[in-house]
N, C-alpha and C. Protein backbone atom coordinates (compact mmCIF):
# COMPACT_ATOMS: atom_id res chain seq x y z
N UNK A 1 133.02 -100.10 24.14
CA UNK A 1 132.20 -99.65 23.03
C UNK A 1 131.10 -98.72 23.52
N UNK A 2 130.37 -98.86 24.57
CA UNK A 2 130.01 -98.08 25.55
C UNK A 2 129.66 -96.90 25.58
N UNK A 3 131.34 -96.84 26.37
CA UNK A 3 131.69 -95.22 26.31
C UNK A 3 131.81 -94.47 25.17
N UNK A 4 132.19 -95.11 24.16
CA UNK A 4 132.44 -94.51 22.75
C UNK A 4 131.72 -93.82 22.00
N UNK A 5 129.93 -94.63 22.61
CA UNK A 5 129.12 -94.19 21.91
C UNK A 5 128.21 -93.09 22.76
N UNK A 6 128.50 -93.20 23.76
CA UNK A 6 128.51 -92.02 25.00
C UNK A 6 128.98 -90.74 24.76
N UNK A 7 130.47 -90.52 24.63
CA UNK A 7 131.22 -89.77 24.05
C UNK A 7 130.19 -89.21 22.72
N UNK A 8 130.12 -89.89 22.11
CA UNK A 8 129.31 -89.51 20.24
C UNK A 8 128.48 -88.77 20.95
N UNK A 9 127.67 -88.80 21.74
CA UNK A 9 126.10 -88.30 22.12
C UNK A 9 126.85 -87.18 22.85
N UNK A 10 127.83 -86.82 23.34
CA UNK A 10 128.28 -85.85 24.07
C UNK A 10 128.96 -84.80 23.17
N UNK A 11 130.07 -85.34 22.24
CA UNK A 11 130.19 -84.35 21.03
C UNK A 11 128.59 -84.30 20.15
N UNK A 12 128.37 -84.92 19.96
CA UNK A 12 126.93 -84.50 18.93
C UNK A 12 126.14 -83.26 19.79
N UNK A 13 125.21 -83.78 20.75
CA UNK A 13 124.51 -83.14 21.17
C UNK A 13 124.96 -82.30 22.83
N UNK A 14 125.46 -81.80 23.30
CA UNK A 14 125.64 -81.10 24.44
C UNK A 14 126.91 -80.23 24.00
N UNK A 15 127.33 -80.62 23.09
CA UNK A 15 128.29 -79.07 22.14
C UNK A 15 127.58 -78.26 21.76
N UNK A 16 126.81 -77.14 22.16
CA UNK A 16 125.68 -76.34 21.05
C UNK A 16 126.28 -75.41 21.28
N UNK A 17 126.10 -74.40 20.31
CA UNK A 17 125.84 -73.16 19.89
C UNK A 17 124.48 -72.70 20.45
N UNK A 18 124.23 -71.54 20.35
CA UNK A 18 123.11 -70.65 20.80
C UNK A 18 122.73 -69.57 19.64
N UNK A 19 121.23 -69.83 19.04
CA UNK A 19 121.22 -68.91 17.89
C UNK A 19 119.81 -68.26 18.28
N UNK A 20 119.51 -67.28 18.24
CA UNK A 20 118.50 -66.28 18.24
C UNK A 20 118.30 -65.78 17.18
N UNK A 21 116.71 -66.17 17.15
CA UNK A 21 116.03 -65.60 15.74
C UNK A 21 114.44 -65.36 16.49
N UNK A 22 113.99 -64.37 16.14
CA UNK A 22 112.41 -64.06 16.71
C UNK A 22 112.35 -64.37 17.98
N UNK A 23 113.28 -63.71 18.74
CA UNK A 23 112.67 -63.57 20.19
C UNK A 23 112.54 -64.61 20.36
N UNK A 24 113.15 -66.11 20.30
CA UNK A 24 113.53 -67.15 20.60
C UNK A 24 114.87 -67.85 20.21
N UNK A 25 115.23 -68.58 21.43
CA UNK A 25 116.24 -68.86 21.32
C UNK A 25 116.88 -70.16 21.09
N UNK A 26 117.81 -70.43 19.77
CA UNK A 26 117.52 -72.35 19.36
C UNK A 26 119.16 -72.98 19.88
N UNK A 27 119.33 -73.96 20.60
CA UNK A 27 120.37 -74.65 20.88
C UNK A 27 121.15 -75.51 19.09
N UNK A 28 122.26 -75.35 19.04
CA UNK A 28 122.43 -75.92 17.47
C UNK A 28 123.49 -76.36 18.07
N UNK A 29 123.56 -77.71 17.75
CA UNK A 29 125.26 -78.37 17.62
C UNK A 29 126.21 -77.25 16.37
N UNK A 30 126.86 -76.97 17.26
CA UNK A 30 128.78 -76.47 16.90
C UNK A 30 128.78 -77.30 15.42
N UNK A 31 128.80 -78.29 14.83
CA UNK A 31 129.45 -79.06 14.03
C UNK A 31 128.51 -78.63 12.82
N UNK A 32 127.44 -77.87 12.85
CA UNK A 32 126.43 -77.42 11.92
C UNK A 32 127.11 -76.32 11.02
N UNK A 33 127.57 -76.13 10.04
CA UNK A 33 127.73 -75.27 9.49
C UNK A 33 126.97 -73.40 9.75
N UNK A 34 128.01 -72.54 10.38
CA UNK A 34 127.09 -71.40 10.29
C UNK A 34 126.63 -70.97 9.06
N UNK A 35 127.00 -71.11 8.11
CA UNK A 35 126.33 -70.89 6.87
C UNK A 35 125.23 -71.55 6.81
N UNK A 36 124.68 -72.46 6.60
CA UNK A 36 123.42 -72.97 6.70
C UNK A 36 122.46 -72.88 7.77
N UNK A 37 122.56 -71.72 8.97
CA UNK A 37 121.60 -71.39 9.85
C UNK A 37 121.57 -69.89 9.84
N UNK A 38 122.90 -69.24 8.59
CA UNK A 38 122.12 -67.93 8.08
C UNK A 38 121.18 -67.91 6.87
N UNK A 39 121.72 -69.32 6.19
CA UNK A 39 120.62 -69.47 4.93
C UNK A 39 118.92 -69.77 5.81
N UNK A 40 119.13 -70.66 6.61
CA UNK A 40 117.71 -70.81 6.55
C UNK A 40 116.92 -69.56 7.49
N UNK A 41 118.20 -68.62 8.11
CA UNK A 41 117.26 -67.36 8.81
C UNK A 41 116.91 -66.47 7.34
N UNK A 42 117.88 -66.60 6.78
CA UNK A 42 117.75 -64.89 5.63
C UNK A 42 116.48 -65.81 4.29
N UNK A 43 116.74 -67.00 4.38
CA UNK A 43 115.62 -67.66 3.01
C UNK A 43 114.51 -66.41 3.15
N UNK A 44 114.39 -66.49 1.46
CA UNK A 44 112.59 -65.96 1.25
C UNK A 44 111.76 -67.46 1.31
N UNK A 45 112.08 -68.35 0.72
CA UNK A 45 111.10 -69.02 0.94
C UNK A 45 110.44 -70.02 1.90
N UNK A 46 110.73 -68.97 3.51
CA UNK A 46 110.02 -69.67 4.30
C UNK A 46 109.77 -68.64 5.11
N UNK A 47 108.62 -69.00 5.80
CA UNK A 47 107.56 -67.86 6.49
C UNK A 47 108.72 -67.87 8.30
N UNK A 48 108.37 -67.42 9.29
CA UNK A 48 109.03 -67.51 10.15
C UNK A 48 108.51 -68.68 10.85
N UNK A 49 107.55 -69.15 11.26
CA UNK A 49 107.29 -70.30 11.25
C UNK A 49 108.03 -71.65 10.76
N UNK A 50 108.04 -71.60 9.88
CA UNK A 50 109.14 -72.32 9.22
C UNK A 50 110.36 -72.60 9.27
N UNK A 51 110.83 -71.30 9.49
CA UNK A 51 112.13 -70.92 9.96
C UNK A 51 112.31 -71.46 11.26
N UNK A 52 111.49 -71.46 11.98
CA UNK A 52 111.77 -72.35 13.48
C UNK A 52 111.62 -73.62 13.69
N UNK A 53 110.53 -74.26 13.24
CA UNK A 53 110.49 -75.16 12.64
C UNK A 53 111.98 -76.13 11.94
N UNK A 54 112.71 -75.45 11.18
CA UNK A 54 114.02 -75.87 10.92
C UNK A 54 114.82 -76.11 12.05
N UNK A 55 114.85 -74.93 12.68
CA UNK A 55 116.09 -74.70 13.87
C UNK A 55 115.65 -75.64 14.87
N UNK A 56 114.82 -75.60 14.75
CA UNK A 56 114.60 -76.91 15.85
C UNK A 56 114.38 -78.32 15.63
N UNK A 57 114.60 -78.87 13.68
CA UNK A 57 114.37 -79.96 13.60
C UNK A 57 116.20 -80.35 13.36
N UNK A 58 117.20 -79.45 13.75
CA UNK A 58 118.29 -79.31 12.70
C UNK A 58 119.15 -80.40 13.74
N UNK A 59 119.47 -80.13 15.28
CA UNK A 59 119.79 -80.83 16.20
C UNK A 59 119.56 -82.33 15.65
N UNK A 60 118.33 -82.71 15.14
CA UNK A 60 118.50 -83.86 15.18
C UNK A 60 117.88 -84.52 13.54
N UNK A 61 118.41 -84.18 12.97
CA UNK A 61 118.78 -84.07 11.44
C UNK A 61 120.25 -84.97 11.18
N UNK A 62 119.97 -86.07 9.99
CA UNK A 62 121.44 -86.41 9.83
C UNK A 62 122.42 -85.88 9.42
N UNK A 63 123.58 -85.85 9.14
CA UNK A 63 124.32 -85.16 8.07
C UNK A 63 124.33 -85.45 6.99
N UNK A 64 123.60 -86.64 6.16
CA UNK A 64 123.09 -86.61 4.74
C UNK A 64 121.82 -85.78 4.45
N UNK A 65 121.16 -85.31 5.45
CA UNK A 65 120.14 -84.64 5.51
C UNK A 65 120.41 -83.10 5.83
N UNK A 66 121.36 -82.80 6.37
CA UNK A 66 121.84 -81.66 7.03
C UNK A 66 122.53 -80.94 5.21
N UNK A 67 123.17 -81.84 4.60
CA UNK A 67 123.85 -81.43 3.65
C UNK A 67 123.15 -81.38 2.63
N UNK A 68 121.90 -82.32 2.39
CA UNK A 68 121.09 -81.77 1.41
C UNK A 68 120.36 -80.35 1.50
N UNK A 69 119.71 -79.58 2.77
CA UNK A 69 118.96 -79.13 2.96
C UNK A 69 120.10 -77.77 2.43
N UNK A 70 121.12 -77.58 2.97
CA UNK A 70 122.22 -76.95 2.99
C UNK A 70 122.45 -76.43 1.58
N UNK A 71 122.89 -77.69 0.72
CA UNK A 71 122.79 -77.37 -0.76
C UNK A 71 120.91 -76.66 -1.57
N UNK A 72 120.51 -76.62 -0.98
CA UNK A 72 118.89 -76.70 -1.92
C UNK A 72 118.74 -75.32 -1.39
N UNK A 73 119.26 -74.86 -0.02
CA UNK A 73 119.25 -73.68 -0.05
C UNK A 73 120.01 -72.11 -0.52
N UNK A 74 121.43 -72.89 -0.43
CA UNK A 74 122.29 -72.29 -1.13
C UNK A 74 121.73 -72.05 -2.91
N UNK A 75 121.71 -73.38 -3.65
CA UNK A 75 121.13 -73.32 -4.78
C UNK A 75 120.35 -71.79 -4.95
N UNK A 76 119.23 -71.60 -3.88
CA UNK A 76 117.96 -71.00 -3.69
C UNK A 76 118.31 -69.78 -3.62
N UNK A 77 119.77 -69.51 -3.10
CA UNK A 77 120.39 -68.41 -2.73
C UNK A 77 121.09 -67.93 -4.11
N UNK A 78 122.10 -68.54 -4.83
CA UNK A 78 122.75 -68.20 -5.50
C UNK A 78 121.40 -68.15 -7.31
N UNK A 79 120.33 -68.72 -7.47
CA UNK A 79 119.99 -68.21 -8.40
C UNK A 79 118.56 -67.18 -8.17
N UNK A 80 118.55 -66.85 -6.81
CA UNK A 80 118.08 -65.45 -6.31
C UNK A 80 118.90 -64.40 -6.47
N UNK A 81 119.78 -64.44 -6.57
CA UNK A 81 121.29 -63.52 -6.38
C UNK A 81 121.35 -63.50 -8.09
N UNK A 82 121.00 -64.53 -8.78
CA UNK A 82 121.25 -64.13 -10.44
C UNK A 82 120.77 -63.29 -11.42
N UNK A 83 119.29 -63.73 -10.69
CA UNK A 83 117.54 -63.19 -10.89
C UNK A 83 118.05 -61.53 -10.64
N UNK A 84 118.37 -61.37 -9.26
CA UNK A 84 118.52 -60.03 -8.90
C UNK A 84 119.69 -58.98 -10.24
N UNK A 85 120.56 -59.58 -10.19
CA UNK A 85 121.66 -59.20 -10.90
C UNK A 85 121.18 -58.92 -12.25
N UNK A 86 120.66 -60.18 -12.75
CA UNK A 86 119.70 -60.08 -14.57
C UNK A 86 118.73 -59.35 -14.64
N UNK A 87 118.19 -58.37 -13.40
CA UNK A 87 117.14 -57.44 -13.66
C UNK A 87 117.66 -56.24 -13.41
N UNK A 88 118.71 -56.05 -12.25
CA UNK A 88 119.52 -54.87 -12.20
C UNK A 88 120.40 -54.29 -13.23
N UNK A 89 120.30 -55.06 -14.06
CA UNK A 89 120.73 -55.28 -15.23
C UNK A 89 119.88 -54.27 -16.14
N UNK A 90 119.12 -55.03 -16.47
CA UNK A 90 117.94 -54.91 -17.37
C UNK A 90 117.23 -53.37 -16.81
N UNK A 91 116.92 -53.24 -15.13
CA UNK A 91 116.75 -51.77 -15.18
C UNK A 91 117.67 -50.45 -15.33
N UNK A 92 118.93 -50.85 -15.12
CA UNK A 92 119.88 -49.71 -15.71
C UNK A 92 119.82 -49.83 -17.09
N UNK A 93 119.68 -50.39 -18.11
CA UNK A 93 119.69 -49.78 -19.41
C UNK A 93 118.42 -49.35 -19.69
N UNK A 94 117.20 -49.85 -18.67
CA UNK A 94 115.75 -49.21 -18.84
C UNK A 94 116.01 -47.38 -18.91
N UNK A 95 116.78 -47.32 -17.92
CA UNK A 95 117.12 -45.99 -17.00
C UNK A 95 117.86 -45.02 -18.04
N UNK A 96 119.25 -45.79 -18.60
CA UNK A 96 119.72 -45.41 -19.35
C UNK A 96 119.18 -44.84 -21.01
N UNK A 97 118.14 -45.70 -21.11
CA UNK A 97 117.39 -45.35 -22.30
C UNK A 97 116.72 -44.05 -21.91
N UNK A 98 116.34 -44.11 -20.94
CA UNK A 98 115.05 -42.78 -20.95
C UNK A 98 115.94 -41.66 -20.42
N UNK A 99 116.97 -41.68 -20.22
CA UNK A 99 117.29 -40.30 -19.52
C UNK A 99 118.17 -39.39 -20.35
């Protein structure tokens, strides 16, 4: 039982990835979704600070925790992406009116 749980700590943590953001460089377990360590580089709503702050709390983050943070950002993403769309919107017929 031991080794088993030896093994766990060896796939979990000494599998990383290597991610660079601001001239620093963050170790991420492989098993992390790359999508969710471009959401939390590209987010608006976090300062860069923050942003590191994540990358370095993410290693040791659960995966009920890993998957919430994941969803709340995506969320964050896709009705930023709506916002954008419903005004690009709204300024081409601005455009269209006046010209």
């Amino acid at each position: 039982m031991f080794y088993l749980y030896i093994l766990f700590l060896y796939l979990k943590y000494f599998i990383m990835a290597t991610v660079d953001f601001n001239w620093r460089s963050f170790e991420i377990p492989e098993y992390i979704n790359p999508k969710l360590i471009d959401l939390i580089i590209n987010t608006e709503s976090m300062n860069n600070q923050e942003t590191k702050e994540w990358l370095e709390q993410l290693p040791l983050m659960s995966k009920e925790s890993i998957d919430r943070l994941f969803n709340i950002l995506k969320e964050e993403e896709n009705k930023l992406n709506a916002l954008e769309e419903k005004y690009q919107n709204e300024i081409k017929k601005f455009y269209m009116k006046n010209i």
